[in-house]
N, C-alpha and C. Protein backbone atom coordinates (compact mmCIF):
# COMPACT_ATOMS: atom_id res chain seq x y z
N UNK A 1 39.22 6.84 4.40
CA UNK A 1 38.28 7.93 4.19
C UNK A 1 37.14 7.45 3.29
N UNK A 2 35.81 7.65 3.80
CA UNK A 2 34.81 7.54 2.80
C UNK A 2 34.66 8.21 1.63
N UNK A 3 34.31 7.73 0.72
CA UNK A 3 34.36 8.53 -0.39
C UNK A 3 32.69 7.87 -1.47
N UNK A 4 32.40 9.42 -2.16
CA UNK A 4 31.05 9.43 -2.52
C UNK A 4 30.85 8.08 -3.25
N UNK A 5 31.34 7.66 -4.16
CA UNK A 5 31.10 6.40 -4.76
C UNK A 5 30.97 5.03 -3.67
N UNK A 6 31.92 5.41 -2.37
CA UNK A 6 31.33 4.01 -1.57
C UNK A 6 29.84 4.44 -0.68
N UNK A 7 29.47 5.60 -0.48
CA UNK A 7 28.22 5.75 -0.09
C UNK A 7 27.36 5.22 -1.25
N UNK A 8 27.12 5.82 -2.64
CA UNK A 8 26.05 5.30 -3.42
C UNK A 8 25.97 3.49 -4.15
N UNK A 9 27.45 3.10 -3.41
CA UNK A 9 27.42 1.90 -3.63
C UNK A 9 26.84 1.25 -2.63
N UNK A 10 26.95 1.72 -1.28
CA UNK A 10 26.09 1.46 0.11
C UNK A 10 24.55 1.86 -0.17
N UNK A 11 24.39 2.74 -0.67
CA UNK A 11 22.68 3.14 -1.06
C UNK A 11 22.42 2.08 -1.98
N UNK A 12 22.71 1.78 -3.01
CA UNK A 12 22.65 1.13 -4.07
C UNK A 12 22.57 -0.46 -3.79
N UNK A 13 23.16 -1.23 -2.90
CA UNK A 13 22.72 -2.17 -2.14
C UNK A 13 21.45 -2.01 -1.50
N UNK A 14 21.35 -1.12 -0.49
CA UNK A 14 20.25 -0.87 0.32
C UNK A 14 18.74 -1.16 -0.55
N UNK A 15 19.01 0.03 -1.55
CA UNK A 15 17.54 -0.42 -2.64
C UNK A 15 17.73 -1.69 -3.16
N UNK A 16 18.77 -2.25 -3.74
CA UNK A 16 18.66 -3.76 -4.28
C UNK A 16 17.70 -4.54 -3.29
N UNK A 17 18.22 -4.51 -2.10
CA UNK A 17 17.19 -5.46 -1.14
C UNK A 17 16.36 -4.72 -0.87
N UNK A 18 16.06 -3.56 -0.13
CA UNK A 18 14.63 -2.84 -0.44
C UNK A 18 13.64 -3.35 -1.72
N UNK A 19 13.89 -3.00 -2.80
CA UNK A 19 13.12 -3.24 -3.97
C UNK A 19 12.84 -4.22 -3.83
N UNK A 20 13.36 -5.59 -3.95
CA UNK A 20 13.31 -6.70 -4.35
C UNK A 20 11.89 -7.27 -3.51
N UNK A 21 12.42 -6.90 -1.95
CA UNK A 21 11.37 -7.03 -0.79
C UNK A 21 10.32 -6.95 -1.35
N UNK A 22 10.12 -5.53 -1.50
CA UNK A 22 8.55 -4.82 -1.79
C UNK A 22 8.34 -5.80 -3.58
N UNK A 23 8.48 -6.20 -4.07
CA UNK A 23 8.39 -7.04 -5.40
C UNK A 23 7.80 -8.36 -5.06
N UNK A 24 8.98 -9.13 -4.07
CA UNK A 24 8.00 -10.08 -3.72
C UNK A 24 7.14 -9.87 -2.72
N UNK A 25 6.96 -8.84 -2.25
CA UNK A 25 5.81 -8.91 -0.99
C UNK A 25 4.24 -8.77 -2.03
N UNK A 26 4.51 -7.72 -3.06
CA UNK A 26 3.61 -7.37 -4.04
C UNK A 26 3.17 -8.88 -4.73
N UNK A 27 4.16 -9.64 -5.31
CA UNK A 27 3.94 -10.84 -6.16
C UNK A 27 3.44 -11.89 -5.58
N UNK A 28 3.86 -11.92 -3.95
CA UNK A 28 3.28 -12.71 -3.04
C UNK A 28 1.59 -12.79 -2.79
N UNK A 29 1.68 -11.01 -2.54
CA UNK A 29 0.13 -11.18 -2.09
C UNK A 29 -0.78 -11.67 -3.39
N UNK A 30 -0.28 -11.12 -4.78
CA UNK A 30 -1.24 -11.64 -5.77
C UNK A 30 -1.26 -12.76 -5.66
N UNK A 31 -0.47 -13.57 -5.87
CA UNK A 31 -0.26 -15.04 -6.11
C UNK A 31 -1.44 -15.79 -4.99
N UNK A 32 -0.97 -15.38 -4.01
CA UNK A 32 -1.93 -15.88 -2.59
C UNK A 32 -3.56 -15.22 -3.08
N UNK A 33 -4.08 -13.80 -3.42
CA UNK A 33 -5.40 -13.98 -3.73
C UNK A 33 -5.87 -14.63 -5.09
N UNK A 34 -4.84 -14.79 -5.93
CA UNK A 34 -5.50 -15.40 -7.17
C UNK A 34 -5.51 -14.65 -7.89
N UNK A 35 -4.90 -13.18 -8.46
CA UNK A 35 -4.58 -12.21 -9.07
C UNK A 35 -4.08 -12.47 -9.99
N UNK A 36 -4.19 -13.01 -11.46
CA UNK A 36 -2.95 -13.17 -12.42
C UNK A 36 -3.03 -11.66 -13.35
N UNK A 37 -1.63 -11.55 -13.84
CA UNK A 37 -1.88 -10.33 -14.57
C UNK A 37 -2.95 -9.46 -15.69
N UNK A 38 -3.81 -10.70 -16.02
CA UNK A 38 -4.91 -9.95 -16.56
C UNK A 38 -6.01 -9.29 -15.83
N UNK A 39 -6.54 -9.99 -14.73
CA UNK A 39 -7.28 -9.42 -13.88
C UNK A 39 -6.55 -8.06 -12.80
N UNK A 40 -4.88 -7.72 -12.81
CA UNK A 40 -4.92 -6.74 -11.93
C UNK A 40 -3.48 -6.20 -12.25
N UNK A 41 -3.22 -5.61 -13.63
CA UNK A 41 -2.35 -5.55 -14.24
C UNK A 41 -1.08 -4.31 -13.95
N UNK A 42 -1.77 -3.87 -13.46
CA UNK A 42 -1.21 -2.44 -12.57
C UNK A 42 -0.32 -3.12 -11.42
N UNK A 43 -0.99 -3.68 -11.05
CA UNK A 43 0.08 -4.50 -9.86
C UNK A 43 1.10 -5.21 -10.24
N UNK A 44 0.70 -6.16 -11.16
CA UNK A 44 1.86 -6.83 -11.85
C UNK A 44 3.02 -5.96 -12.17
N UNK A 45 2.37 -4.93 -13.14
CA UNK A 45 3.30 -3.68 -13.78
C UNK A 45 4.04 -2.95 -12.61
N UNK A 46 3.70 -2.65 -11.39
CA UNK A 46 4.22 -2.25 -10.52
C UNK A 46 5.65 -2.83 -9.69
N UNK A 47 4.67 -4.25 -9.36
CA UNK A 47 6.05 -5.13 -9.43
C UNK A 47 7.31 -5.22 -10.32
N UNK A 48 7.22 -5.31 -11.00
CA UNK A 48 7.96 -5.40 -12.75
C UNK A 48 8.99 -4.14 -12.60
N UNK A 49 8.54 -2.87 -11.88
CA UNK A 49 9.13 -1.83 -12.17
C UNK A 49 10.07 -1.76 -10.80
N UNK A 50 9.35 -2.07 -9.66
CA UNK A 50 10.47 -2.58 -8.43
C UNK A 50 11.61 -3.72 -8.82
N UNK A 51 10.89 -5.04 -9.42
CA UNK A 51 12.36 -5.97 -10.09
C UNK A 51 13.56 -4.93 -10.86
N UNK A 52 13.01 -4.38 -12.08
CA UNK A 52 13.59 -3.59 -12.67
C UNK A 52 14.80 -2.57 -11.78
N UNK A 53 14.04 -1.53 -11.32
CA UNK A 53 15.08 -1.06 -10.25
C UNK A 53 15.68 -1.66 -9.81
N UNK A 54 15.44 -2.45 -8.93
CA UNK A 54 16.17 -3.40 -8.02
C UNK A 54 17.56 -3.83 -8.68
N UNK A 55 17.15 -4.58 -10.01
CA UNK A 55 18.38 -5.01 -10.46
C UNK A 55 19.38 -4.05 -11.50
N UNK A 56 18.56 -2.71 -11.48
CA UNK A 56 19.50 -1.66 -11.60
C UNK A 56 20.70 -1.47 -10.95
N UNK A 57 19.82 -1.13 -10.01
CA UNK A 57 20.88 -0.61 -8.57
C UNK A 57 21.86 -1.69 -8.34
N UNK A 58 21.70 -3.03 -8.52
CA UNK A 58 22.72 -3.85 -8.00
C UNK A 58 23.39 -4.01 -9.29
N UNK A 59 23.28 -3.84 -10.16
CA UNK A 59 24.22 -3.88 -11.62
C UNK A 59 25.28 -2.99 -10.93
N UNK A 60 24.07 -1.86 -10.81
CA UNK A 60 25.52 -0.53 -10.05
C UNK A 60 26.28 -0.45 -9.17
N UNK A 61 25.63 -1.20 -8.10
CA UNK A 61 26.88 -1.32 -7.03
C UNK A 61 27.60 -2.67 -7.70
N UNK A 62 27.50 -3.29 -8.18
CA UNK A 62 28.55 -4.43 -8.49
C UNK A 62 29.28 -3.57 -9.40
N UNK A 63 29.16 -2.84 -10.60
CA UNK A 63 30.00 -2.05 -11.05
C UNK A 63 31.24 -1.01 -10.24
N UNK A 64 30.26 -0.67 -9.22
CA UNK A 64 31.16 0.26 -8.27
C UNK A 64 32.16 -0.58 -7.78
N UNK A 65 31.83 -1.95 -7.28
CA UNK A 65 32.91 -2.69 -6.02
C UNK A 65 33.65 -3.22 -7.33
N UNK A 66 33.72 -3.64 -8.85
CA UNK A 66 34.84 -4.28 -9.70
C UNK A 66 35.37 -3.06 -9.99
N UNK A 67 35.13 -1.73 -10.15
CA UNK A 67 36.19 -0.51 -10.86
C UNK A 67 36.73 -0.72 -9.34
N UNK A 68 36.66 -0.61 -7.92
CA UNK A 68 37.31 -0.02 -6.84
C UNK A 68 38.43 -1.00 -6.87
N UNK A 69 38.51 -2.26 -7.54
CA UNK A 69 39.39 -3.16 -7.47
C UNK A 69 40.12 -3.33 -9.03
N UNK A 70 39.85 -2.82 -9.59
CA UNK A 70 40.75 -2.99 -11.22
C UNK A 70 40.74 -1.70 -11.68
N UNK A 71 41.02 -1.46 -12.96
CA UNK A 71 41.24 -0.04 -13.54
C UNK A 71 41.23 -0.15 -15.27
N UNK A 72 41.21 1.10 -15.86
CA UNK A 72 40.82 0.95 -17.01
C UNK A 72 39.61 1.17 -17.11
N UNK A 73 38.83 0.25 -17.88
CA UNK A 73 36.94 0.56 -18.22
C UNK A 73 36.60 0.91 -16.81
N UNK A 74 36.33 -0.09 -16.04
CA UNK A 74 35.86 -0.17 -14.99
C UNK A 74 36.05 0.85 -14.18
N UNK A 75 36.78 1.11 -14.02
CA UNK A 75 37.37 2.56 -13.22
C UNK A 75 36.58 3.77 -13.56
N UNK A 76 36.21 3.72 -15.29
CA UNK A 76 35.59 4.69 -15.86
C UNK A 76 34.11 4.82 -15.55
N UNK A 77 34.00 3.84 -15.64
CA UNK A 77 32.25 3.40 -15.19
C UNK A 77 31.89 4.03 -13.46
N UNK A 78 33.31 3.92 -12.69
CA UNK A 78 32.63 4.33 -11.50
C UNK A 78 33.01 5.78 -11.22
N UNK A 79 33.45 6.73 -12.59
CA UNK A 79 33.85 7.74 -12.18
C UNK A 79 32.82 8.49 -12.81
N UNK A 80 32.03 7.78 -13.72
CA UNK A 80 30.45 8.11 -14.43
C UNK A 80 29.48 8.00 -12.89
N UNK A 81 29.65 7.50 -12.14
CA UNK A 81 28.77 7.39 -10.76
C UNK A 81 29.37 8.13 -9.82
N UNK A 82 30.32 8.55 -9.69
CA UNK A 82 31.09 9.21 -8.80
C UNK A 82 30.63 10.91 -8.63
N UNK A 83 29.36 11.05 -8.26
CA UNK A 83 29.41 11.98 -8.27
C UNK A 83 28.39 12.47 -6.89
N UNK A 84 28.13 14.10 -6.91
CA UNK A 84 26.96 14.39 -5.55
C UNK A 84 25.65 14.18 -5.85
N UNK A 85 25.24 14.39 -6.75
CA UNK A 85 23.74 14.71 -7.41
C UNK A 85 23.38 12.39 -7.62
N UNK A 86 24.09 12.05 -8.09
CA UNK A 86 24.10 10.38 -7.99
C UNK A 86 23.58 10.28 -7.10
N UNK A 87 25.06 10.44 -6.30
CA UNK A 87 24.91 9.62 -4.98
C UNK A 87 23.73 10.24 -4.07
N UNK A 88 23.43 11.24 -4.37
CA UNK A 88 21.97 11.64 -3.69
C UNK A 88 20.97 11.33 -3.75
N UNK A 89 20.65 11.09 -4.76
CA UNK A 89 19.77 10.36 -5.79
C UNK A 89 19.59 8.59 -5.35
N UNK A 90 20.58 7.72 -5.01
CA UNK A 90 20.66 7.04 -4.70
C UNK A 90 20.30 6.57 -3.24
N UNK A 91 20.86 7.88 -2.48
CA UNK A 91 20.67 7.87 -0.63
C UNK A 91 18.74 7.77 -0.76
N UNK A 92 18.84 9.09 -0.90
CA UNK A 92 17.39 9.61 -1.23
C UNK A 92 16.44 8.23 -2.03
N UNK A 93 16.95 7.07 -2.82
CA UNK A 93 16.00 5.89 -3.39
C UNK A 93 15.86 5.03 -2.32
N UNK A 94 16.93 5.14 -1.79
CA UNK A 94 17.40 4.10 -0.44
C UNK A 94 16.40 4.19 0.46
N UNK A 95 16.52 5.47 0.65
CA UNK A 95 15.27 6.05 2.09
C UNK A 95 13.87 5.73 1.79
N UNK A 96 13.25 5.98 0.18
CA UNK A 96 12.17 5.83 -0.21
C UNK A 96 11.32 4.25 0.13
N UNK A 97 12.96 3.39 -0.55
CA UNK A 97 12.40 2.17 -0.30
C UNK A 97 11.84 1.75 0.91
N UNK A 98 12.88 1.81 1.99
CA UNK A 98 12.64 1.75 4.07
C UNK A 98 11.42 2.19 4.21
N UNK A 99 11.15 3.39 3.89
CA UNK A 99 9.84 4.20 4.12
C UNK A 99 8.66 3.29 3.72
N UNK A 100 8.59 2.69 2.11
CA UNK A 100 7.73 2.27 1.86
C UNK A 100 7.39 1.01 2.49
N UNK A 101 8.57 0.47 2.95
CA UNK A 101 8.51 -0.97 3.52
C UNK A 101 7.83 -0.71 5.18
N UNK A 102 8.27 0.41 6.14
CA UNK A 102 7.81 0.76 7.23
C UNK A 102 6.32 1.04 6.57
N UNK A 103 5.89 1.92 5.97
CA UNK A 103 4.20 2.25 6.49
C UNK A 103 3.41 0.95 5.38
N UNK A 104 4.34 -0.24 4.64
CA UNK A 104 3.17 -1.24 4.64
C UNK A 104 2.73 -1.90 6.06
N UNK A 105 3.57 -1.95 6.90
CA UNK A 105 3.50 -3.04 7.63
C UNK A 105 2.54 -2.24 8.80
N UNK A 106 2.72 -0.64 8.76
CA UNK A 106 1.21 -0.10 9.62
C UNK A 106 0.65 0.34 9.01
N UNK A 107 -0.29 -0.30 7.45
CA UNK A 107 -1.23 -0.41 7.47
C UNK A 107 -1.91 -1.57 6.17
N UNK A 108 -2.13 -2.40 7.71
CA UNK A 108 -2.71 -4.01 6.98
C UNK A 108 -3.34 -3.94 6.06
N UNK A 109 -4.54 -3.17 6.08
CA UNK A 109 -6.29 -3.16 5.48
C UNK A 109 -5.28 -2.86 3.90
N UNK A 110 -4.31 -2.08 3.59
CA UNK A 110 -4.19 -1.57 2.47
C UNK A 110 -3.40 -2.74 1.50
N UNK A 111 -2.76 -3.27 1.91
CA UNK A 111 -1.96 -4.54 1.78
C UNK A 111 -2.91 -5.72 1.33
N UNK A 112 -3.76 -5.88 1.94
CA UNK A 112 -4.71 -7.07 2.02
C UNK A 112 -5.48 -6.85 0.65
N UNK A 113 -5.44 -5.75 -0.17
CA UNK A 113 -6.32 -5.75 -1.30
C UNK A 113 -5.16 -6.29 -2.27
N UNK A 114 -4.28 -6.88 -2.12
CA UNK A 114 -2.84 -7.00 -3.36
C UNK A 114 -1.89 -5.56 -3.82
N UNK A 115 -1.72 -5.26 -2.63
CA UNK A 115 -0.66 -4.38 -2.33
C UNK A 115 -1.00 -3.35 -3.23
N UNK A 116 -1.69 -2.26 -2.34
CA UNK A 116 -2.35 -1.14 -2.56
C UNK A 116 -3.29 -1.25 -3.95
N UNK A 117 -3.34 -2.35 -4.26
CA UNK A 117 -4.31 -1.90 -5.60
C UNK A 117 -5.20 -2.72 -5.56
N UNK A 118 -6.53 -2.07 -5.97
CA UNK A 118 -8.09 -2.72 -5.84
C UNK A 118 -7.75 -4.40 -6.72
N UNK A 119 -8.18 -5.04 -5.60
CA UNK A 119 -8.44 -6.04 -6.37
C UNK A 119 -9.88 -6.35 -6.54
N UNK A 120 -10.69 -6.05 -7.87
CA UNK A 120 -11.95 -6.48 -7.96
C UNK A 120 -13.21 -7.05 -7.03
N UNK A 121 -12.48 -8.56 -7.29
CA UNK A 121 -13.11 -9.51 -6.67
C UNK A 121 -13.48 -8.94 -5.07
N UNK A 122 -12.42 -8.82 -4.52
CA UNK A 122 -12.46 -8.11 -2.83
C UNK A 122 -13.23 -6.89 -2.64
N UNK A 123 -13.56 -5.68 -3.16
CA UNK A 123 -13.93 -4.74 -3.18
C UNK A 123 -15.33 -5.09 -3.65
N UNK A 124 -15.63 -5.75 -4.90
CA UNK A 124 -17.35 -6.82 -5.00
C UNK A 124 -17.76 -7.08 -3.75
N UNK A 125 -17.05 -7.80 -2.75
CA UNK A 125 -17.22 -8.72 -1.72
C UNK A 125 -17.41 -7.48 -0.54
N UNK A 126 -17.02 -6.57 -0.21
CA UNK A 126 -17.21 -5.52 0.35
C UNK A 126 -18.40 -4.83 0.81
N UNK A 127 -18.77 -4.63 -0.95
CA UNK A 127 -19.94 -3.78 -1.57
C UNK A 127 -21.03 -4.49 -1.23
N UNK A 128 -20.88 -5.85 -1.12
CA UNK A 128 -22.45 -6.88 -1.17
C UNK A 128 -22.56 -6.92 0.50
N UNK A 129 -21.15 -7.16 1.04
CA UNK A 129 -21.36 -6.90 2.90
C UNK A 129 -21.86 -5.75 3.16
N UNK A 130 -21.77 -4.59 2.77
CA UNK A 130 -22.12 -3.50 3.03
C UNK A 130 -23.79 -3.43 2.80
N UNK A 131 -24.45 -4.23 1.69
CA UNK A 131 -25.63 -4.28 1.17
C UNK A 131 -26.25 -4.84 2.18
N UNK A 132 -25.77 -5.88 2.22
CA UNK A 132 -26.10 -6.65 3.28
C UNK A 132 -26.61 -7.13 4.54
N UNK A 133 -25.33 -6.04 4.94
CA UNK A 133 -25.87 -5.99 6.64
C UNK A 133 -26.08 -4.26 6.62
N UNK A 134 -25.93 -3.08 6.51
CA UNK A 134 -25.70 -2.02 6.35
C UNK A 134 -27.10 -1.41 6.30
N UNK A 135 -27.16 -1.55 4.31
CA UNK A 135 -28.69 -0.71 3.37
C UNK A 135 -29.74 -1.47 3.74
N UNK A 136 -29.94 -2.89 4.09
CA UNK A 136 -30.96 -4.00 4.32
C UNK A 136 -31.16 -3.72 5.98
N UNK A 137 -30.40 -3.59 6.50
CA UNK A 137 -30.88 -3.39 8.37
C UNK A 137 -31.39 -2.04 7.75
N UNK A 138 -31.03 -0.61 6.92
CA UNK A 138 -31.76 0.64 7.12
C UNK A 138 -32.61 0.66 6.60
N UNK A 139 -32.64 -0.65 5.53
CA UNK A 139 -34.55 -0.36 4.93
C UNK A 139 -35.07 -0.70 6.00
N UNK A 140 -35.16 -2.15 6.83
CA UNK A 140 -35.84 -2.50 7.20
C UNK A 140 -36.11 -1.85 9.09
N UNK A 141 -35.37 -0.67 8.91
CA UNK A 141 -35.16 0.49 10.31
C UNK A 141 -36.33 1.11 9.56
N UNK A 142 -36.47 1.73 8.32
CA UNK A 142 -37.14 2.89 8.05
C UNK A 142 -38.61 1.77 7.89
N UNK A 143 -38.73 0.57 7.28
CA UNK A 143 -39.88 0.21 7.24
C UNK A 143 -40.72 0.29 8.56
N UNK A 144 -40.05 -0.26 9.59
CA UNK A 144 -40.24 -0.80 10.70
C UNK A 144 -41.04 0.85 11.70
N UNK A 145 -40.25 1.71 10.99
CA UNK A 145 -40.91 2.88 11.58
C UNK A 145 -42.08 3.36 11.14
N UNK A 146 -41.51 3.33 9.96
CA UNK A 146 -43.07 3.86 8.98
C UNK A 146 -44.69 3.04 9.28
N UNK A 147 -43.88 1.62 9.81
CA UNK A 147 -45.30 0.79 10.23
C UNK A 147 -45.94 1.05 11.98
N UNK A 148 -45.12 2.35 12.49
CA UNK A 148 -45.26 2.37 14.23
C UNK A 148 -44.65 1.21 14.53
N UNK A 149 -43.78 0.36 14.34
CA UNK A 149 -43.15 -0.63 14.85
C UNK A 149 -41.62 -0.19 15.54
N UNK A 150 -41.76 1.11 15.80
CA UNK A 150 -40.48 1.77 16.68
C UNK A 150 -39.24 0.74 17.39
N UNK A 151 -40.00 -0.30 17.93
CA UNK A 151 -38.66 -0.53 19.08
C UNK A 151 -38.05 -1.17 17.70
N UNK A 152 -38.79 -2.33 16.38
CA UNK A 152 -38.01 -3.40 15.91
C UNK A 152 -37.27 -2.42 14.71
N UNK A 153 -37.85 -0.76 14.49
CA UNK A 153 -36.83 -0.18 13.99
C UNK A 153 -35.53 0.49 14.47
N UNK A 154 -35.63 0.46 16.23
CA UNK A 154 -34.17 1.16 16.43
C UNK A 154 -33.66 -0.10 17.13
N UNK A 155 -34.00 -1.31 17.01
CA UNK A 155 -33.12 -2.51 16.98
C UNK A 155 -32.24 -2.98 15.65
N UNK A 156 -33.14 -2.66 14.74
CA UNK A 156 -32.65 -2.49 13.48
C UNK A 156 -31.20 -1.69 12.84
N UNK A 157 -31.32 -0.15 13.22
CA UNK A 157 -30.55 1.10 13.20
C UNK A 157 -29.46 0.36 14.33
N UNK A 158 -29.60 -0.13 15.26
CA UNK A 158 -28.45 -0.13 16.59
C UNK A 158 -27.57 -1.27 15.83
N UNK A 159 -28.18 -2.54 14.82
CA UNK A 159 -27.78 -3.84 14.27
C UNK A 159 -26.93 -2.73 13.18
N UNK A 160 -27.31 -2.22 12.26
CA UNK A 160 -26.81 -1.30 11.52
C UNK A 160 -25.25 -0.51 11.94
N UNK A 161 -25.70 -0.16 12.95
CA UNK A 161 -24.83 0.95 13.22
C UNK A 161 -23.50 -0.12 13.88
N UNK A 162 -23.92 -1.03 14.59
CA UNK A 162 -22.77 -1.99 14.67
C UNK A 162 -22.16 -2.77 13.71
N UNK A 163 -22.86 -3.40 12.67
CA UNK A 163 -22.06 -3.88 11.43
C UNK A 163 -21.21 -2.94 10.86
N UNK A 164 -21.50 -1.86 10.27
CA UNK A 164 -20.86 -0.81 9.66
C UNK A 164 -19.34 -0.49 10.75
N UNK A 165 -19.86 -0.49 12.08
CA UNK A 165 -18.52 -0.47 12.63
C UNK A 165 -17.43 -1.32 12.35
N UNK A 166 -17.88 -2.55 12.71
CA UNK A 166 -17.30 -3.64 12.42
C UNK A 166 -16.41 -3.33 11.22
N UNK A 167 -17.25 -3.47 9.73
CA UNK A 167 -16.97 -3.19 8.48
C UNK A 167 -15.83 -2.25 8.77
N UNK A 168 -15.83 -1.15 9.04
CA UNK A 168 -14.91 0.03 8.84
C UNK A 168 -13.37 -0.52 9.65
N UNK A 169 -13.81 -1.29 10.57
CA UNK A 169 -12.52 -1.76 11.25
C UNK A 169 -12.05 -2.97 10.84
N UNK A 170 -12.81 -3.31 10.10
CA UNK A 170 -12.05 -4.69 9.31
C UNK A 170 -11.13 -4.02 7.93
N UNK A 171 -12.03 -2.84 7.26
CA UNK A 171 -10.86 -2.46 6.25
C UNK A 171 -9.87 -1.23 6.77
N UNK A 172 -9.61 -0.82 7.48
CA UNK A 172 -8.82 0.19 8.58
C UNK A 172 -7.46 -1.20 9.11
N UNK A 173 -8.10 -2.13 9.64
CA UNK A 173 -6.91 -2.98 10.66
C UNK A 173 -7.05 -2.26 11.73
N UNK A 174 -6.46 -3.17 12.43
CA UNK A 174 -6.49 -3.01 14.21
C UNK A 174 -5.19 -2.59 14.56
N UNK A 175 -5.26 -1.93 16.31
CA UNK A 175 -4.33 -2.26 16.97
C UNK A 175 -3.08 -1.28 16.64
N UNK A 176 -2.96 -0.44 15.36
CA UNK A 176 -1.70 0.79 15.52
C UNK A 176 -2.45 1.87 16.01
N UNK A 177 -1.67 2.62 16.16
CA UNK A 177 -1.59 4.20 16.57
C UNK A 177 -2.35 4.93 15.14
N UNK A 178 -2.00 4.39 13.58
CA UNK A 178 -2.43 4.85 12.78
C UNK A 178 -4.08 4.46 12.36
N UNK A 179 -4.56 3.44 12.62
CA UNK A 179 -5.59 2.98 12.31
C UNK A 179 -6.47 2.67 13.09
N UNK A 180 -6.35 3.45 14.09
CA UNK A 180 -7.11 3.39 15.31
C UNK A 180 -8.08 4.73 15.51
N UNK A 181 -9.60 4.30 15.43
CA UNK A 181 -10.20 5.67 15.07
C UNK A 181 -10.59 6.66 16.42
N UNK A 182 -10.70 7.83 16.09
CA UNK A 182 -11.06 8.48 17.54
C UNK A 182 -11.68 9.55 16.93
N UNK A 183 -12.82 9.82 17.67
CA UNK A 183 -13.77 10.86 17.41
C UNK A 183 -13.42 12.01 16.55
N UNK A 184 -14.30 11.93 15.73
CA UNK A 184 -14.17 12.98 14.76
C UNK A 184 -13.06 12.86 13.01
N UNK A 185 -12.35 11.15 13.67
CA UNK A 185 -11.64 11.36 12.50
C UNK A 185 -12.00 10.91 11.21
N UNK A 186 -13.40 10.32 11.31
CA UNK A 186 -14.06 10.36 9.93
C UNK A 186 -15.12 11.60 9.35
N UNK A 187 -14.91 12.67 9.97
CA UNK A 187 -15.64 13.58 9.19
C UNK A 187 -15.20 14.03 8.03
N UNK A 188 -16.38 14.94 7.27
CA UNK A 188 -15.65 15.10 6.08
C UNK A 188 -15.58 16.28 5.80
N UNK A 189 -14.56 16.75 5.40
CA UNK A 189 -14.26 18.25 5.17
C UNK A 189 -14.91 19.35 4.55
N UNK A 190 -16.04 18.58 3.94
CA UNK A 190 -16.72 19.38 3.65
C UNK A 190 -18.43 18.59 3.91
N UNK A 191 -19.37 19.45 3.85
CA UNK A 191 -20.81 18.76 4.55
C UNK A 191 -21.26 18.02 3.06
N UNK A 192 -22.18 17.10 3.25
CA UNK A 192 -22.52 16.61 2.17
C UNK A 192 -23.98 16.63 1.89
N UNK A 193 -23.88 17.45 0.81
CA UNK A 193 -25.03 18.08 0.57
C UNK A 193 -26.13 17.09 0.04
N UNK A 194 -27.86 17.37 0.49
CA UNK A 194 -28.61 16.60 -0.21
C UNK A 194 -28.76 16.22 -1.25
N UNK A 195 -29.31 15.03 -2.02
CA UNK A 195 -29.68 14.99 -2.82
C UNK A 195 -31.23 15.80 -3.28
N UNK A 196 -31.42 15.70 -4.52
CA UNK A 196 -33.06 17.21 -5.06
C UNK A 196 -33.54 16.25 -5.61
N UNK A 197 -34.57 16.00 -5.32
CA UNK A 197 -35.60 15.10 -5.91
C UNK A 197 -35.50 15.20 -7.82
């Protein structure tokens, strides 16, 4: 018969390797952009707190599997875990982890900054593409008009309007069901009002 302490010792594994995953996937990506903890410290700290758990939970299930086999302390320790609200607690960390590990992997663009958190440098690099090809094709749309030079301004606007695509689908990712755009799904919920001189 199953019994609650071998479920939260089964959850309690589950997050050990869950956590750990998401720790090095996090420590990985810094390491690979060049992230050390002063420049993106939140991440680090984030990581730190997945290790942490991680080797919670497996303190705990190794506690659970030595009381199920000896008695005395040990026994006591798993009758301190032996309970519904635990072991729920535990199912319920279990699930969190899976979850978090399923929607990194559909969605790239978010990952690629050092696992969900701005990394500086990348988001600089963004801002200047955006300058770039974006505000510089629309000055030179609005110059181009203002001079009657019509066609070399809506060659301009059409160059525009394709970079920016581009752009938006390079930080989105390709190819899921989730990040795949379709009419209307960048509007914004509310209109955006002019600026007043």
């Amino acid at each position: 018969m199953i019994e609650l302490w071998m479920v939260g010792t089964a959850a309690s594994v589950v997050v050990l390797i869950a956590y750990l995953t998401i720790a090095i996937t996090i420590i990985r990506r810094l390491v690979s952009t060049q992230q050390d903890p002063s420049a993106n410290p939140l991440a680090w700290a984030t990581a730190a707190i997945f290790i942490s758990f991680a080797v919670h939970h497996g303190f705990h299930a190794a506690y659970q599997v030595t009381s199920a086999i000896s008695t005395g302390a040990a026994y006591a320790v798993r009758a301190g875990y032996d309970g519904l609200i635990v072991t729920a607690w535990d199912v319920l960390s279990a699930a969190v982890g899976i979850w978090y590990l399923t929607l990194r992997g559909r969605f790239p663009a978010l990952v690629r900054g050092g696992a969900l958190f701005g990394d500086v440098k990348l988001r600089k690099q963004q801002a200047l593409e955006i300058h770039d090809t974006i505000v510089q094709g629309l000055a030179t749309a609005k110059m181009s008009i203002e001079l009657n030079r019509n066609e070399e301004g809506l060659v301009a606007v059409q160059q525009s309007l394709d970079a920016s695509r581009r752009i938006i689908t390079d930080l989105l990712g390709e190819g899921s069901a989730e990040t795949t755009l379709r009419p209307g799904d960048l509007r914004r919920d509310e209109a955006v009002r002019g600026r007043s001189a």
